[in-house]
N, C-alpha and C. Protein backbone atom coordinates (compact mmCIF):
# COMPACT_ATOMS: atom_id res chain seq x y z
N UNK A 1 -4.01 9.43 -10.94
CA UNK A 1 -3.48 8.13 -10.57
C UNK A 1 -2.71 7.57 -11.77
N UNK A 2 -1.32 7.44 -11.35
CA UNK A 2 -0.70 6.74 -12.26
C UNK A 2 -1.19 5.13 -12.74
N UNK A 3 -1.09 4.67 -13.70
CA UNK A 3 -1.64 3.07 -14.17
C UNK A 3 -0.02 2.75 -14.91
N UNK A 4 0.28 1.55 -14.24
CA UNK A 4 1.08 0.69 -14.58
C UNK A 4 0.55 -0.95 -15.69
N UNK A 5 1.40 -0.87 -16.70
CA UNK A 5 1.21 -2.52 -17.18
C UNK A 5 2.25 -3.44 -16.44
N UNK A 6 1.58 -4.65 -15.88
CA UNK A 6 3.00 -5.56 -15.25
C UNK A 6 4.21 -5.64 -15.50
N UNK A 7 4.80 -5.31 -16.52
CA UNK A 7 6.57 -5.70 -16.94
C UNK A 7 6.84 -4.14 -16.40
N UNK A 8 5.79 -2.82 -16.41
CA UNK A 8 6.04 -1.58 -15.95
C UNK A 8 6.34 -1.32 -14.11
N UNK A 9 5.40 -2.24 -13.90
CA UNK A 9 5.33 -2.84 -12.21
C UNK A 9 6.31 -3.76 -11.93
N UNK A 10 6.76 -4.37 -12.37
CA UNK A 10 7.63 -5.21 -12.46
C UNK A 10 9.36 -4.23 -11.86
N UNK A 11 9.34 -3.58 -13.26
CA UNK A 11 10.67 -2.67 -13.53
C UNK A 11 10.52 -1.65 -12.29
N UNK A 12 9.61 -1.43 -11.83
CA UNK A 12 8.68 -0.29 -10.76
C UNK A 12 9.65 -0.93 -9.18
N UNK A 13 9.12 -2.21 -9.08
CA UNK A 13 9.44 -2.45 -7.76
C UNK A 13 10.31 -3.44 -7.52
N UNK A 14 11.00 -4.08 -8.64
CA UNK A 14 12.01 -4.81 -8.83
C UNK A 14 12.16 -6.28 -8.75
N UNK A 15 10.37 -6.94 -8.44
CA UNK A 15 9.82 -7.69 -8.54
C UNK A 15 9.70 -8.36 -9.91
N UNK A 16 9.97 -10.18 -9.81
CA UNK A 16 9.86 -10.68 -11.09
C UNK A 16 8.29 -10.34 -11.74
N UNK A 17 7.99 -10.49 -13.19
CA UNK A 17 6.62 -9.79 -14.07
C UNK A 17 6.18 -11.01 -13.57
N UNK A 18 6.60 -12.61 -13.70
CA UNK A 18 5.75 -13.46 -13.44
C UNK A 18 5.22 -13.66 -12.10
N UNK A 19 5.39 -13.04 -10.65
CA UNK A 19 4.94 -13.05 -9.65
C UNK A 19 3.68 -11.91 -9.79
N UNK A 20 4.15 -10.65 -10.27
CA UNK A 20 3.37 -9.64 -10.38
C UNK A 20 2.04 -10.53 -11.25
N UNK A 21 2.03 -11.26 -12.20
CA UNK A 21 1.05 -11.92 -13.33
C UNK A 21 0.14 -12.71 -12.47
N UNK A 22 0.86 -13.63 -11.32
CA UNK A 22 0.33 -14.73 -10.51
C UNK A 22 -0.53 -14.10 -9.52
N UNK A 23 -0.04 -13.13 -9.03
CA UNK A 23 -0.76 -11.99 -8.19
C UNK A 23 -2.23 -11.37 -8.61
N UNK A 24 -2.18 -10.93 -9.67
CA UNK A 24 -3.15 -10.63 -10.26
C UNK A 24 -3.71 -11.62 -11.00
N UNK A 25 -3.74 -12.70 -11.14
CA UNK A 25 -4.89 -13.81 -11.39
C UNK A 25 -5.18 -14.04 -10.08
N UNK A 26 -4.28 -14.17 -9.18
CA UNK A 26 -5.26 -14.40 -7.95
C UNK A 26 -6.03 -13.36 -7.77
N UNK A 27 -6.28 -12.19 -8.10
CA UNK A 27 -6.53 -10.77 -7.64
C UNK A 27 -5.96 -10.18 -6.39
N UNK A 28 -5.44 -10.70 -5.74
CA UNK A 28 -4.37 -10.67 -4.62
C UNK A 28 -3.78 -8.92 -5.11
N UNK A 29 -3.53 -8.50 -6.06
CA UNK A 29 -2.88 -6.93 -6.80
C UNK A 29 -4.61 -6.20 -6.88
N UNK A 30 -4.79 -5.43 -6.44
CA UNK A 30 -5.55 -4.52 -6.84
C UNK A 30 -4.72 -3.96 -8.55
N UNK A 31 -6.32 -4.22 -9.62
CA UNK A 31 -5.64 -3.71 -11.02
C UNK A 31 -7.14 -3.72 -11.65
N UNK A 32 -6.98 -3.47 -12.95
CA UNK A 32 -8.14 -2.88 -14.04
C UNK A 32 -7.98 -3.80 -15.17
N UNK A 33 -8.59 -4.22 -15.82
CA UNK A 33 -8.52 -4.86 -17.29
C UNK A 33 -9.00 -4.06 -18.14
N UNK A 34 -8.40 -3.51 -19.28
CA UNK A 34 -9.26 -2.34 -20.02
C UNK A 34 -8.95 -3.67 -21.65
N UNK A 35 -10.24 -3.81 -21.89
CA UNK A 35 -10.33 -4.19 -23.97
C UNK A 35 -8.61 -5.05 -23.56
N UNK A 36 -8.75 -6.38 -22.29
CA UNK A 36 -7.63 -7.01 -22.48
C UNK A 36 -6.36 -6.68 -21.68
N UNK A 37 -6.07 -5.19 -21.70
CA UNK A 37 -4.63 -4.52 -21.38
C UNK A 37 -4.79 -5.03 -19.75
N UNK A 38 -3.69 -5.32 -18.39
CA UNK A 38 -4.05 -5.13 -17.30
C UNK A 38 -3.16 -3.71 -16.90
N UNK A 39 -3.44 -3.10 -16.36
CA UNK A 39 -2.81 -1.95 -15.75
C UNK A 39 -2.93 -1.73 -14.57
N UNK A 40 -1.83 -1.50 -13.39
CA UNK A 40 -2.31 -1.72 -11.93
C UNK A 40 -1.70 -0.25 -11.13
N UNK A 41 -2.64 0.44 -10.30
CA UNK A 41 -2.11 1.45 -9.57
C UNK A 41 -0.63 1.43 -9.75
N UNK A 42 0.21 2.46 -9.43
CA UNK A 42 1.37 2.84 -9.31
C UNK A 42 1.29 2.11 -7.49
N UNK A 43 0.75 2.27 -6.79
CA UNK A 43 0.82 1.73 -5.07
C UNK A 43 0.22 0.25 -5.05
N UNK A 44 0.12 -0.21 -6.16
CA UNK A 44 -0.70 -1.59 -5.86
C UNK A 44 -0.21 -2.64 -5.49
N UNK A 45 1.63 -2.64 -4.97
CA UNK A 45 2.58 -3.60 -4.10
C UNK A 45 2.64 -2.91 -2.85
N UNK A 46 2.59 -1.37 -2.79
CA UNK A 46 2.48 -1.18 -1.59
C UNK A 46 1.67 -1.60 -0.21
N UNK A 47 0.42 -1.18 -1.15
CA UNK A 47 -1.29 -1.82 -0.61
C UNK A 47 -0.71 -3.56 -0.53
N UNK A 48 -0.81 -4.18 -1.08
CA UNK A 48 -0.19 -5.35 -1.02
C UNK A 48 0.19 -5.94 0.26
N UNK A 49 1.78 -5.08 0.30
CA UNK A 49 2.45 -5.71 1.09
C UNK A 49 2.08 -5.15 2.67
N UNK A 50 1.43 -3.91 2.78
CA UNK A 50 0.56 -3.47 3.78
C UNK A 50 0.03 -4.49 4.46
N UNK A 51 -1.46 -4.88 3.59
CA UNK A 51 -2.22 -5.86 4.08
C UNK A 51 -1.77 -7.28 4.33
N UNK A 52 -0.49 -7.18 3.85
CA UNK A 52 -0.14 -8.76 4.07
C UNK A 52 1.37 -9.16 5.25
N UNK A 53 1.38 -7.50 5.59
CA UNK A 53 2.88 -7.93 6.73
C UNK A 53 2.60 -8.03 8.05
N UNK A 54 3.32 -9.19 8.32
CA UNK A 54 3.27 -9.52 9.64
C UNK A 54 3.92 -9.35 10.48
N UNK A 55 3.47 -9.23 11.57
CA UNK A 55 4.33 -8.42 12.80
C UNK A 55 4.93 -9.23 13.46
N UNK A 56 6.26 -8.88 14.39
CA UNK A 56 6.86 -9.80 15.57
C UNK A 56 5.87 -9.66 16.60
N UNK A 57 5.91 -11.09 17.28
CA UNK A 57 5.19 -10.79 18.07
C UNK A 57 5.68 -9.99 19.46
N UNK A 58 5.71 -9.66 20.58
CA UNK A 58 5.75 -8.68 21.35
C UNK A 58 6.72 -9.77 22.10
N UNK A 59 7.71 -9.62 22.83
CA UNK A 59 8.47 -10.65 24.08
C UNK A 59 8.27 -9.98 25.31
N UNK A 60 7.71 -10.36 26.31
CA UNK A 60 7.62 -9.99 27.81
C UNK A 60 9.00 -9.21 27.89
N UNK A 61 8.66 -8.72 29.44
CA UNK A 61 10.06 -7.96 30.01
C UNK A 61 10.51 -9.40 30.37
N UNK A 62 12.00 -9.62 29.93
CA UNK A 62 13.01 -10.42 30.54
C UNK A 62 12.69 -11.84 29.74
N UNK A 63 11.85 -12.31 29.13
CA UNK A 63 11.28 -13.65 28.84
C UNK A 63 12.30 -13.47 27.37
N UNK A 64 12.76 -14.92 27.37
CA UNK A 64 13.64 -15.35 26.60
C UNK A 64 12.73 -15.85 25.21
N UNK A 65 13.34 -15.20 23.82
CA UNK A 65 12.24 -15.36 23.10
C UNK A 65 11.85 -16.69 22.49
N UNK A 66 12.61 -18.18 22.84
CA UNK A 66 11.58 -19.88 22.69
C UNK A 66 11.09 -20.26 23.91
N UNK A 67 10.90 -18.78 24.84
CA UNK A 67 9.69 -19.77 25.76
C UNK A 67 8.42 -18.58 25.89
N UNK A 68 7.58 -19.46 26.22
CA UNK A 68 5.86 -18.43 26.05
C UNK A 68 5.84 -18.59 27.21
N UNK A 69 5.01 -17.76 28.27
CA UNK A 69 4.65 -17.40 29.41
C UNK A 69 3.92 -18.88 29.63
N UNK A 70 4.95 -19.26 30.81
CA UNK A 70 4.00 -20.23 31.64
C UNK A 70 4.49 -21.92 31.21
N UNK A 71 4.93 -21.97 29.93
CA UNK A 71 5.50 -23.36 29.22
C UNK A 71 6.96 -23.42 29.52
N UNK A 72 6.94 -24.80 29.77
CA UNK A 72 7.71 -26.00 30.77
C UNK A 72 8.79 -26.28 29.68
N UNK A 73 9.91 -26.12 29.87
CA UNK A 73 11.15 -26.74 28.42
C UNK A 73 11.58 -28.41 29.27
């Protein structure tokens, strides 16, 4: 397993270092603290953005997508 330091993750996924920093104080980044250093998986925006994308939701056959089944405009 590759280990990244943030400005390395940063340069990695083209993401600013200070989002990557904010991320990982939230722990929101899967990462390691070694004697201080943080170093985070090489996949640890992938995993990320995995668990955190959201889907369209589905549109009926024919239903126009600002009205929901059954609601009155």
């Amino acid at each position: 397993m590759k280990l990244l330091s943030p400005r390395e993750m940063a340069q990695h996924t083209g993401w600013p270092e200070g989002r990557i920093r904010r991320l990982i104080a939230s722990r929101k980044l899967r990462h390691i603290k070694l004697d201080g250093l943080l170093l985070l998986p090489e996949n640890a925006v992938d995993e990320f953005l995995s668990a955190n994308m959201i889907e369209p939701e589905r549109q009926g056959r024919g239903q126009h997508p600002d009205q929901k089944q059954g609601a009155l405009l």
